[in-house]
PDB file of N, CA and C in Angstrom:
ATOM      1  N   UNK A   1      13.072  24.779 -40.023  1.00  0.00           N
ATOM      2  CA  UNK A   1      11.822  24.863 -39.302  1.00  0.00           C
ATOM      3  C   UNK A   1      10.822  23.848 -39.857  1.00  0.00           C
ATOM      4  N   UNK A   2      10.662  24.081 -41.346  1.00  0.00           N
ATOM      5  CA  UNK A   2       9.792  22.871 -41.433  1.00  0.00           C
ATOM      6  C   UNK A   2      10.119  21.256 -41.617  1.00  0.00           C
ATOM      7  N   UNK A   3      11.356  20.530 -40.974  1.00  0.00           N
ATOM      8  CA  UNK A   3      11.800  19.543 -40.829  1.00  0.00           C
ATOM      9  C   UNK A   3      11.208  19.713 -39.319  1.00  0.00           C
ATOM     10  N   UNK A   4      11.300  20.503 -38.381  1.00  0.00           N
ATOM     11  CA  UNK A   4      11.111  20.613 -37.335  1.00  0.00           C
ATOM     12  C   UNK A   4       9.503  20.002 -36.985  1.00  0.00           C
ATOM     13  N   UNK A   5       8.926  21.341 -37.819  1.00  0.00           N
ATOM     14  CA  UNK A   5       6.994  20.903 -37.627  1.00  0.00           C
ATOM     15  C   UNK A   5       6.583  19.125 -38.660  1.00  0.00           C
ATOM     16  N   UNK A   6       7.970  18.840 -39.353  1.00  0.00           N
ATOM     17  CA  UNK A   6       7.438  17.452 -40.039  1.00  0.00           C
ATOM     18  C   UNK A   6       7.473  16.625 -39.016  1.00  0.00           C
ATOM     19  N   UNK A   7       8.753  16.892 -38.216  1.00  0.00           N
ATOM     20  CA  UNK A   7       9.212  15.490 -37.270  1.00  0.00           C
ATOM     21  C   UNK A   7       7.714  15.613 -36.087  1.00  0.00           C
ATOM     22  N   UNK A   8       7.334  16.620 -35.656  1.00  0.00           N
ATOM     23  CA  UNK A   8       6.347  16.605 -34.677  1.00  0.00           C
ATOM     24  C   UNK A   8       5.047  16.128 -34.684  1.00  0.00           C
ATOM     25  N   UNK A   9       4.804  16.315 -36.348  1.00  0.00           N
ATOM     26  CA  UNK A   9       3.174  15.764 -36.932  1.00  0.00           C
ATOM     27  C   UNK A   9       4.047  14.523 -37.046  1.00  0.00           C
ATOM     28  N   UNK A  10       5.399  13.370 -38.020  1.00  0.00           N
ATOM     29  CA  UNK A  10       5.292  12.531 -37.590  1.00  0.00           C
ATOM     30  C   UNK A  10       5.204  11.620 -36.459  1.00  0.00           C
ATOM     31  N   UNK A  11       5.329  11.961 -35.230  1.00  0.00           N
ATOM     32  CA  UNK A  11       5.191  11.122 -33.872  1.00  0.00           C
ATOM     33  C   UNK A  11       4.189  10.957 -33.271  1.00  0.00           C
ATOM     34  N   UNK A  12       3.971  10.066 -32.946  1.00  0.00           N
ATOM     35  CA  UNK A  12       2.669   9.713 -32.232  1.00  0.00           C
ATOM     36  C   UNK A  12       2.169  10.065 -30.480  1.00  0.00           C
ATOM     37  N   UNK A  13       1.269  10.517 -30.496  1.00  0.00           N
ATOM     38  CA  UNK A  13       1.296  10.359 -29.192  1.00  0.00           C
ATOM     39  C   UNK A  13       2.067  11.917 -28.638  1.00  0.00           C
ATOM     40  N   UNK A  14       2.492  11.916 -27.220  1.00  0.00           N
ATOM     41  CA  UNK A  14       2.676  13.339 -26.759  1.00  0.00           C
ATOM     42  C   UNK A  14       4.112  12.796 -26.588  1.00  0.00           C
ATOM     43  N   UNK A  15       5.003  11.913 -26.864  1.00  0.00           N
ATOM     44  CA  UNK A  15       6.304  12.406 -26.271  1.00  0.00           C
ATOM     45  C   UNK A  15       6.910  12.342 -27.619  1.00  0.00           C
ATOM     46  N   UNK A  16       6.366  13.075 -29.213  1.00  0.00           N
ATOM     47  CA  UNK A  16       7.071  13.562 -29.940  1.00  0.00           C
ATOM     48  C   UNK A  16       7.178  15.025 -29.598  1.00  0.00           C
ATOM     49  N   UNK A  17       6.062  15.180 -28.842  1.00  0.00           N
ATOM     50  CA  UNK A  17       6.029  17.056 -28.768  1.00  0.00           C
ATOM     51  C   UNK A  17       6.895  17.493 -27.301  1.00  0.00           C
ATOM     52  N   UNK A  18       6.907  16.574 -26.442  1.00  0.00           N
ATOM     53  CA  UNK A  18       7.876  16.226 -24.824  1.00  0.00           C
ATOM     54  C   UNK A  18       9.466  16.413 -25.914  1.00  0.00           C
ATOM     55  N   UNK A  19       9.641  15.906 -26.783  1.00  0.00           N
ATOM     56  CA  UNK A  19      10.514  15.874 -26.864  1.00  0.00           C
ATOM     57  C   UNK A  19      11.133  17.026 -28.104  1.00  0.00           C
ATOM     58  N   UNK A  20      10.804  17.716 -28.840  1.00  0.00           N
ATOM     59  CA  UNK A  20      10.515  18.857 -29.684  1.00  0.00           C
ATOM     60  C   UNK A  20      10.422  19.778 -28.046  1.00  0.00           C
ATOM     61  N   UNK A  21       9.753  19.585 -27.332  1.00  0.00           N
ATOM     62  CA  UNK A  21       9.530  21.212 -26.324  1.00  0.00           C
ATOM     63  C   UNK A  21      10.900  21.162 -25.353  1.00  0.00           C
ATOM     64  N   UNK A  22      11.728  19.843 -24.984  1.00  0.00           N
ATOM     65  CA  UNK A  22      13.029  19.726 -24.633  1.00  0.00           C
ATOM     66  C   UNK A  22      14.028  20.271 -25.856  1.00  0.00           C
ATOM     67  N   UNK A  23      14.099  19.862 -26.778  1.00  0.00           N
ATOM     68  CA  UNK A  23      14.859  20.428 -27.596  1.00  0.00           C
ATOM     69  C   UNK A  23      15.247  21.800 -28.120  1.00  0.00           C
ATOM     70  N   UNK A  24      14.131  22.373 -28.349  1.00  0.00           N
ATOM     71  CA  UNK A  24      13.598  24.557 -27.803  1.00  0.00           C
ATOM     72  C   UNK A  24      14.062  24.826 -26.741  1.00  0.00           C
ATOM     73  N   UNK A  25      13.900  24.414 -25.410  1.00  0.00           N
ATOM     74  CA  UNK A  25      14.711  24.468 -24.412  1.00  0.00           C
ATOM     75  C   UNK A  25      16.100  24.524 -23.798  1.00  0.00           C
ATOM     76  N   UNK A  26      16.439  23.802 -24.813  1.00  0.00           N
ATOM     77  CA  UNK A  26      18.141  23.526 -24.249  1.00  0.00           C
ATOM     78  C   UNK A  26      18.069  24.418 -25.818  1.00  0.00           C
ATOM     79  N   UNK A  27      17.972  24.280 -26.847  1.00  0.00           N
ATOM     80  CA  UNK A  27      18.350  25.764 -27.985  1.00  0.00           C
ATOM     81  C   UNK A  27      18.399  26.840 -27.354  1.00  0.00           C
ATOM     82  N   UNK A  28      17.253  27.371 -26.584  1.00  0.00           N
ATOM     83  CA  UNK A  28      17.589  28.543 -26.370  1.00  0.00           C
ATOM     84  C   UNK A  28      18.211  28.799 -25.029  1.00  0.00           C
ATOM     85  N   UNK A  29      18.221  27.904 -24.418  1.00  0.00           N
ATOM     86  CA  UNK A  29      19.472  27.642 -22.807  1.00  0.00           C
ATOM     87  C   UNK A  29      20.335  28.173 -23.802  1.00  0.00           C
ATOM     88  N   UNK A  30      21.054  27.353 -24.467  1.00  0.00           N
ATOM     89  CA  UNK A  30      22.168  27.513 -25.209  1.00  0.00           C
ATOM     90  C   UNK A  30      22.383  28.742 -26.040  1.00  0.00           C
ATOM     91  N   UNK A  31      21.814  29.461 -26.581  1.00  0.00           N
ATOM     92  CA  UNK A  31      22.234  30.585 -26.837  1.00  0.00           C
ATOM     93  C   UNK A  31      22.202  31.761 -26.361  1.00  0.00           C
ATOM     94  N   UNK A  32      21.184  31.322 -25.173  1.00  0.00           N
ATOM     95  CA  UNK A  32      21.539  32.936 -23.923  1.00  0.00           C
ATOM     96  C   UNK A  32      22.525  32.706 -23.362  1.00  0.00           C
ATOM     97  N   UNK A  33      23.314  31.333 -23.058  1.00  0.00           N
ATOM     98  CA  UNK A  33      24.739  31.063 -22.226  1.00  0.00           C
ATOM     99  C   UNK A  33      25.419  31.547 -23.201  1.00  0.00           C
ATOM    100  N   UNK A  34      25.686  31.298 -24.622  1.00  0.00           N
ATOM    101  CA  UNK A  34      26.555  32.194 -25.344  1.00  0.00           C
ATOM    102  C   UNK A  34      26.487  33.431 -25.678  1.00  0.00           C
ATOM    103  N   UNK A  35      25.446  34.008 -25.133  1.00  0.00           N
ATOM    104  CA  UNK A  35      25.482  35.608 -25.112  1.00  0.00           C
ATOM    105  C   UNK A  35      25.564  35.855 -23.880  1.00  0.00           C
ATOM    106  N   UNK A  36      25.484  35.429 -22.961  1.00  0.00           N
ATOM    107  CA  UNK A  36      26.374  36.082 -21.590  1.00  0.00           C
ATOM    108  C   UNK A  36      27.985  35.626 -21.954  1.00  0.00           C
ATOM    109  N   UNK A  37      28.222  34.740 -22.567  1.00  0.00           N
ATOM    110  CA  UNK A  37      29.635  34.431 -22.238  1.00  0.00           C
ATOM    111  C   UNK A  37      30.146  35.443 -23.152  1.00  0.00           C
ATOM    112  N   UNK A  38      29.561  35.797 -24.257  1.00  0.00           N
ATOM    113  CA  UNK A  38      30.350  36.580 -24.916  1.00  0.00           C
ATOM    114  C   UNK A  38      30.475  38.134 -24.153  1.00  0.00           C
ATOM    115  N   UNK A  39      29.493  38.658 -24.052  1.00  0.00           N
ATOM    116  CA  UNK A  39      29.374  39.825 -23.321  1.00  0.00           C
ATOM    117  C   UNK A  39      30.306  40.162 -22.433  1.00  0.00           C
ATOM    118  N   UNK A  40      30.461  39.113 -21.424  1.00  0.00           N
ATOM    119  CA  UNK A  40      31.700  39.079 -20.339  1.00  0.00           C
ATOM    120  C   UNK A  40      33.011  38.498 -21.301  1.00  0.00           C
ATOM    121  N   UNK A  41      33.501  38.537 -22.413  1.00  0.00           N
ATOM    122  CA  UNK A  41      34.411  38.148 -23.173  1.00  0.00           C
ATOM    123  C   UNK A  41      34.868  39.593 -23.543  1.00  0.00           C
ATOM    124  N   UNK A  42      33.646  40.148 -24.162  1.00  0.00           N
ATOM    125  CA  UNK A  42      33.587  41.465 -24.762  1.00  0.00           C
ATOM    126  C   UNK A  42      34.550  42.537 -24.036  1.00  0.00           C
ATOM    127  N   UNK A  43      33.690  42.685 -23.016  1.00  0.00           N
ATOM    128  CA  UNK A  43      34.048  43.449 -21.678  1.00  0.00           C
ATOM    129  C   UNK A  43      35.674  43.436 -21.334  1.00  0.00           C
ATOM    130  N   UNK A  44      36.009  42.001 -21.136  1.00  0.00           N
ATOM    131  CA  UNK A  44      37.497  41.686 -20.727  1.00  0.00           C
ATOM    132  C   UNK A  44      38.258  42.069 -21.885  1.00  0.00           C
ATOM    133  N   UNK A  45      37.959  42.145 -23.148  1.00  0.00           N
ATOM    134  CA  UNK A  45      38.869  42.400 -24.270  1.00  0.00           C
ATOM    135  C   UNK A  45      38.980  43.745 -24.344  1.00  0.00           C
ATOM    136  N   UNK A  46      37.785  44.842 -23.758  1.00  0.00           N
ATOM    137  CA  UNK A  46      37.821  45.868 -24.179  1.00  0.00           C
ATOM    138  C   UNK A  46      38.802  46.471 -22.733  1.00  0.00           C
ATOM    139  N   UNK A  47      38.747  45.900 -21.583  1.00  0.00           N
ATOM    140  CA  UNK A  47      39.436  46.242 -20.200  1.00  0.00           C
ATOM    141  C   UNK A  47      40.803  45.794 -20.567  1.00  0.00           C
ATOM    142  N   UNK A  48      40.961  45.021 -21.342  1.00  0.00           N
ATOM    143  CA  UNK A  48      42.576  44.903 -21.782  1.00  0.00           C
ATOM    144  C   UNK A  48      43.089  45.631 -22.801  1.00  0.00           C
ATOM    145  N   UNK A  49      42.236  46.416 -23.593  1.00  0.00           N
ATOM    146  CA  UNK A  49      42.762  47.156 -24.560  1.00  0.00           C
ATOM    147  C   UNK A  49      43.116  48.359 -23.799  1.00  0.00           C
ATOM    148  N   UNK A  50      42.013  48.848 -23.124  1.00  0.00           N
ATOM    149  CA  UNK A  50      42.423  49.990 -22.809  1.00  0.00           C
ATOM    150  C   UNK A  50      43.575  50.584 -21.651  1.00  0.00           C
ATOM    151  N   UNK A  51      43.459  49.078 -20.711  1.00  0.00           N
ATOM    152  CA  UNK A  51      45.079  49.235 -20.455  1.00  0.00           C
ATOM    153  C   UNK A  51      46.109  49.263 -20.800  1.00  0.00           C
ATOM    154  N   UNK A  52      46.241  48.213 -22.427  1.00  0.00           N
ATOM    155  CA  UNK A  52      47.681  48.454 -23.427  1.00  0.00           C
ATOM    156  C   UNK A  52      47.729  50.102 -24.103  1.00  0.00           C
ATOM    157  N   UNK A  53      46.650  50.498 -23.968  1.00  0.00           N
ATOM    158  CA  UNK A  53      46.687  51.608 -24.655  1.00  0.00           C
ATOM    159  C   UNK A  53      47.124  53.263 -23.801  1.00  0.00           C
ATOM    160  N   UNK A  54      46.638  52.525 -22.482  1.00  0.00           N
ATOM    161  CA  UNK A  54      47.151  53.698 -21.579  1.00  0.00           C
ATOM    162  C   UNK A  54      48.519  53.115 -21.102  1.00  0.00           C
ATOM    163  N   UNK A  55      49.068  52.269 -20.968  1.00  0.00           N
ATOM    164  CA  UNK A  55      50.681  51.819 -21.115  1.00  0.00           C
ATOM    165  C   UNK A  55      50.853  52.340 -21.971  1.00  0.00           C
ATOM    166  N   UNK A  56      50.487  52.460 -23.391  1.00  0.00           N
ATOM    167  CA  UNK A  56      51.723  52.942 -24.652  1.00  0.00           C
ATOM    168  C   UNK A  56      51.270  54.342 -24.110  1.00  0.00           C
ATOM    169  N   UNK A  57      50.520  55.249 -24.308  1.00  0.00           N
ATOM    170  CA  UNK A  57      50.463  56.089 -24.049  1.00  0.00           C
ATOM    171  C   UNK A  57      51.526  56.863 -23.130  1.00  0.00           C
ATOM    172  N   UNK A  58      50.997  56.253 -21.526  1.00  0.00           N
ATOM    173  CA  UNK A  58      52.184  56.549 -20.910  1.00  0.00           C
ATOM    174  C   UNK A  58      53.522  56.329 -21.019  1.00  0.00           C
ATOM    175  N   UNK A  59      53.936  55.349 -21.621  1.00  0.00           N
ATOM    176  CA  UNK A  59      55.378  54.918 -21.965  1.00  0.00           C
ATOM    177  C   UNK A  59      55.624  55.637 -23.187  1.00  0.00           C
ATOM    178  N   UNK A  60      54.860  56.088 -24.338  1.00  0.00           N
ATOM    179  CA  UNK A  60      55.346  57.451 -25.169  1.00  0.00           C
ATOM    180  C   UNK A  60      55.966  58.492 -24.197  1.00  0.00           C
ATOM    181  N   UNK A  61      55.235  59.146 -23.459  1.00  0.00           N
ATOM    182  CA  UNK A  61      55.154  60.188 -23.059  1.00  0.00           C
ATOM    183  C   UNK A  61      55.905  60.328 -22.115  1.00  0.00           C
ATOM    184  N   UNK A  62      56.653  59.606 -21.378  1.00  0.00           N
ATOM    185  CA  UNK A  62      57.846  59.452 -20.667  1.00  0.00           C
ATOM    186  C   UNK A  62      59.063  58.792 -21.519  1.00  0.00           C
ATOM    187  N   UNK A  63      59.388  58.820 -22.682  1.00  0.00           N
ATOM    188  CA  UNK A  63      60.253  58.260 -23.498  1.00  0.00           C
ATOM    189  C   UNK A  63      61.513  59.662 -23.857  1.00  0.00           C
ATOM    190  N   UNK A  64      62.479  59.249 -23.960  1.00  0.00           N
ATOM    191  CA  UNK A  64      63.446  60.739 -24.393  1.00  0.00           C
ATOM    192  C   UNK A  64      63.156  61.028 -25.444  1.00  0.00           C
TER     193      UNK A  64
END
């Protein structure tokens, strides 16, 4: 963070801060896209478990 507030007091003019307020932007673009992607990752891992698990289940339970 404070490399962050150095680089902004060093630039002159407004397109050090144009460009610091693009950079926050796509940071946090970027980590709400990786928390939806995970979420829907989550989801699919847990919808596949619980089908291997009701296969073994059922395939116990029909076994001789």
């Amino acid at each position: 963070m404070n490399n962050f507030l150095k680089r902004i007091k060093d630039k002159k003019g407004m397109s050090g801060v144009l460009v610091a307020l693009l950079l926050v932007i796509v940071g946090v673009g970027l980590v709400g896209g990786v928390n939806i992607y995970m979420q829907g990752a989550s989801q699919n891992i847990q919808a596949g478990a619980d089908t291997a698990i009701n296969k073994a289940i059922t395939d116990a339970a029909t076994a001789p």
